[in-house]
Protein backbone atom coordinates (compact mmCIF):
# COMPACT_ATOMS: atom_id res chain seq x y z
CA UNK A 1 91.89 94.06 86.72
CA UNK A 2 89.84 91.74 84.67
CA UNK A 3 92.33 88.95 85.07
CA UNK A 4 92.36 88.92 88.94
CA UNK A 5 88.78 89.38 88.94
CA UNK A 6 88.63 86.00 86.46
CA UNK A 7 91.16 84.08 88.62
CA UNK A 8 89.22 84.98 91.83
CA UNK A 9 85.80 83.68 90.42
CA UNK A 10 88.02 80.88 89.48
CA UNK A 11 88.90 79.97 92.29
CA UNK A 12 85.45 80.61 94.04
CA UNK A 13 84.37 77.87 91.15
CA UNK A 14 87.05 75.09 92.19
CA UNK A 15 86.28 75.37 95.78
CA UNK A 16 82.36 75.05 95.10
CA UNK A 17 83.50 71.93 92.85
CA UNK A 18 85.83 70.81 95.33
CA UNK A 19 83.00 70.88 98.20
CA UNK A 20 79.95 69.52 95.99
CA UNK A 21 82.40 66.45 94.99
CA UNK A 22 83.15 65.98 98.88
CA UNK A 23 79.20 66.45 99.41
CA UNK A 24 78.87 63.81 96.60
CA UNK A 25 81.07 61.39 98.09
CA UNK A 26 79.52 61.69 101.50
CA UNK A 27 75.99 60.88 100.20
CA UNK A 28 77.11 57.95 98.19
CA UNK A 29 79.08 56.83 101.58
CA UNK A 30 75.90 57.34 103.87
CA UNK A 31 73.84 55.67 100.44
CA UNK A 32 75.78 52.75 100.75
CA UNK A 33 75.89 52.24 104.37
CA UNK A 34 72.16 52.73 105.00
CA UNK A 35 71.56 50.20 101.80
CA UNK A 36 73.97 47.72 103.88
CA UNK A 37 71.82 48.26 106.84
CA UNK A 38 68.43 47.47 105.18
CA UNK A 39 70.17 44.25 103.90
CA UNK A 40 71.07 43.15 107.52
CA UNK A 41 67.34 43.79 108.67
CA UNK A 42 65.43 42.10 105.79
CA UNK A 43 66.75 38.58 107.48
CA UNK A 44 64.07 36.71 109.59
CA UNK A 45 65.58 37.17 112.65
CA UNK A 46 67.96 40.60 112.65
CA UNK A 47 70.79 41.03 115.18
CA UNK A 48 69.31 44.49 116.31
CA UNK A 49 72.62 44.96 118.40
CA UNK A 50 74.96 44.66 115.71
CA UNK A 51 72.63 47.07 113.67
CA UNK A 52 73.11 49.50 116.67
CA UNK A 53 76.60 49.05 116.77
CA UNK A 54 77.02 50.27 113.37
CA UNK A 55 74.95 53.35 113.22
CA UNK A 56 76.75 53.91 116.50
CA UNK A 57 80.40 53.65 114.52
CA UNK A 58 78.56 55.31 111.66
CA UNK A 59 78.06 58.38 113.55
CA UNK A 60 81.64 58.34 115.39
CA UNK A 61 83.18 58.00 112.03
CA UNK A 62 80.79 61.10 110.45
CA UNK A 63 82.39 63.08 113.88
CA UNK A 64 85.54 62.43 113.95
CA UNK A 65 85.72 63.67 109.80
CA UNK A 66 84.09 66.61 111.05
CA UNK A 67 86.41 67.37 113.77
CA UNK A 68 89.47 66.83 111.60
CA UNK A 69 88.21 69.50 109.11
CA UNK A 70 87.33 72.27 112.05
CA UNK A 71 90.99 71.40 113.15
CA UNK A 72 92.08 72.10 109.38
CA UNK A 73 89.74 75.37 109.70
CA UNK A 74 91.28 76.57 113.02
CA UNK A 75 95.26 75.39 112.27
CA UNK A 76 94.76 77.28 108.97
CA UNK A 77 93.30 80.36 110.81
CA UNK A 78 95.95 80.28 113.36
CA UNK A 79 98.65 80.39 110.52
CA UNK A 80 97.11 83.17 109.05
CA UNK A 81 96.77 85.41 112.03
CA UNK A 82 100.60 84.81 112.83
CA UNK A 83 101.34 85.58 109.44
CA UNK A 84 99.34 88.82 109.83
CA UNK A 85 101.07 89.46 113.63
CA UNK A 86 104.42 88.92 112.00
CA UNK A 87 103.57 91.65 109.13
CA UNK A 88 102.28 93.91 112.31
CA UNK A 89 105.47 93.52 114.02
CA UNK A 90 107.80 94.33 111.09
CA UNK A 91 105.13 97.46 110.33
CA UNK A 92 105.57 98.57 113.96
CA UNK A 93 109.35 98.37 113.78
CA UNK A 94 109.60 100.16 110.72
CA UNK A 95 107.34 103.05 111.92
CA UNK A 96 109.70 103.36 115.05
CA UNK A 97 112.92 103.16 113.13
CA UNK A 98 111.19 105.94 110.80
CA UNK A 99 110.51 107.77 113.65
CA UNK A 100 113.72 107.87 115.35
CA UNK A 101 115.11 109.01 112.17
CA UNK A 102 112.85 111.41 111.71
CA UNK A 103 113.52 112.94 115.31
CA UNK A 104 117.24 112.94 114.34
CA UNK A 105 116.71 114.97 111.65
CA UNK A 106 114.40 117.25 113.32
CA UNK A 107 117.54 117.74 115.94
CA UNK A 108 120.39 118.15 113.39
CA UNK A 109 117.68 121.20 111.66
CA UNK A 110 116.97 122.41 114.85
CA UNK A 111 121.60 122.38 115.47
CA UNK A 112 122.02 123.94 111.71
CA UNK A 113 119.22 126.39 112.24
CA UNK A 114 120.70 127.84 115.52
CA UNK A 115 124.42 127.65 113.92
CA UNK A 116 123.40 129.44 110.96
CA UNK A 117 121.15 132.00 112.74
CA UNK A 118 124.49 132.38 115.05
CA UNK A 119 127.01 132.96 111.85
CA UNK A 120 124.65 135.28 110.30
CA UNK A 121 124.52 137.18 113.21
CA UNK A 122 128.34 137.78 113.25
CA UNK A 123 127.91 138.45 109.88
CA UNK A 124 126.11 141.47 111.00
CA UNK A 125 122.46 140.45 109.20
CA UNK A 126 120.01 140.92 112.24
CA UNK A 127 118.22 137.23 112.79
CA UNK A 128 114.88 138.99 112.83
CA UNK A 129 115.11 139.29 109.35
CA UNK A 130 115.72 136.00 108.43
CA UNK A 131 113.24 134.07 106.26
CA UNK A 132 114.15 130.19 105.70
CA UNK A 133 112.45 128.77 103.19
CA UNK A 134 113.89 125.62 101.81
CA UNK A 135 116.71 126.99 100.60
CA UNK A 136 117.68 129.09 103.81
CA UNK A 137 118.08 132.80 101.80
CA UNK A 138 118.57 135.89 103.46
CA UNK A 139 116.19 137.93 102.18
CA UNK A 140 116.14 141.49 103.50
CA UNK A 141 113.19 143.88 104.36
CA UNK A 142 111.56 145.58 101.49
CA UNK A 143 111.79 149.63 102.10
CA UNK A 144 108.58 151.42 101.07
CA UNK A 145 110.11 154.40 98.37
CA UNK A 146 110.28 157.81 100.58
CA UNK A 147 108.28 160.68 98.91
CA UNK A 148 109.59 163.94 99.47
CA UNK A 149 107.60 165.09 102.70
CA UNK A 150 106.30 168.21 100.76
CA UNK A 151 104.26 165.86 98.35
CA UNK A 152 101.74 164.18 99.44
CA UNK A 153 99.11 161.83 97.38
CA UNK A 154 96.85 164.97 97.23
CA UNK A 155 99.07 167.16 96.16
CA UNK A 156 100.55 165.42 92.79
CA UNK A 157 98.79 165.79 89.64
CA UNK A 158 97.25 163.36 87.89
CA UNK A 159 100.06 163.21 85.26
CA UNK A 160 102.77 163.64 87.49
CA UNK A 161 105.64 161.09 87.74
CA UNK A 162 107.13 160.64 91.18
């Protein structure tokens, strides 16, 4: 248990890594570009246009790199959920295939019970007293042991063996 615990918070760790050095890179990207910038306006006479025009392909740029990882996000999700529809499928076939099974067996006990409640019948044992149990054992009625009708409970003595 430890070990998958370990290897999850490993993982947890290289995705943080993995993000901060994408954060990182970003920043030193957007560092670089706004340091460019200042450059172009510090000249006595700045082409303000061509300043817009690159904070304008800036932001595209920043967009589009953020539309390309939500289209990662979502193409990864949708793999995922038809992995998890195919594992649905498969479970829903296997419950029906368990379940027609399971009805044919109920039919062939229902077929065995009737056939052996039938042979034991010509066999003379009266199907009332059957008793199936998982082995299927006739097991007749236990007889309460007759007293002799001139002794009743009252009547023996205490030490009396009947």
């Amino acid at each position: 248990m430890e070990e998958k615990d370990g290897n999850g918070r490993d993982f947890v760790l290289e995705q943080e890594v993995k993000s901060l050095t994408e954060e990182l890179s970003q920043c030193q990207a957007d560092k670089e570009f706004v340091w460019s910038l200042w450059k172009r306006l510090q000249v006595a006479n700045p082409d303000l246009t061509q300043a817009v025009s690159l904070i304008v392909e800036r932001e595209r740029q920043k967009a589009e790199a953020k539309d390309r990882k939500v289209l990662e996000i979502l193409q990864a999700k949708d793999y995922r959920i038809q992995e998890l529809e195919q594992k649905v499928t498969g479970h829903q076939e296997e419950i029906s295939q368990l379940y027609q099974g399971r009805q044919r067996g109920d039919g062939e006990l229902d077929v065995m019970k009737r056939e052996l409640a039938a042979l034991r019948q010509r066999q003379g044992i009266p199907v009332g007293n059957l008793r199936f149990g998982t082995n299927f054992r006739w097991h007749p009625p236990r007889l309460k042991r007759a007293l002799p009708a001139t002794h009743s409970k009252r009547e023996r003595s205490p030490g009396a063996i009947a």
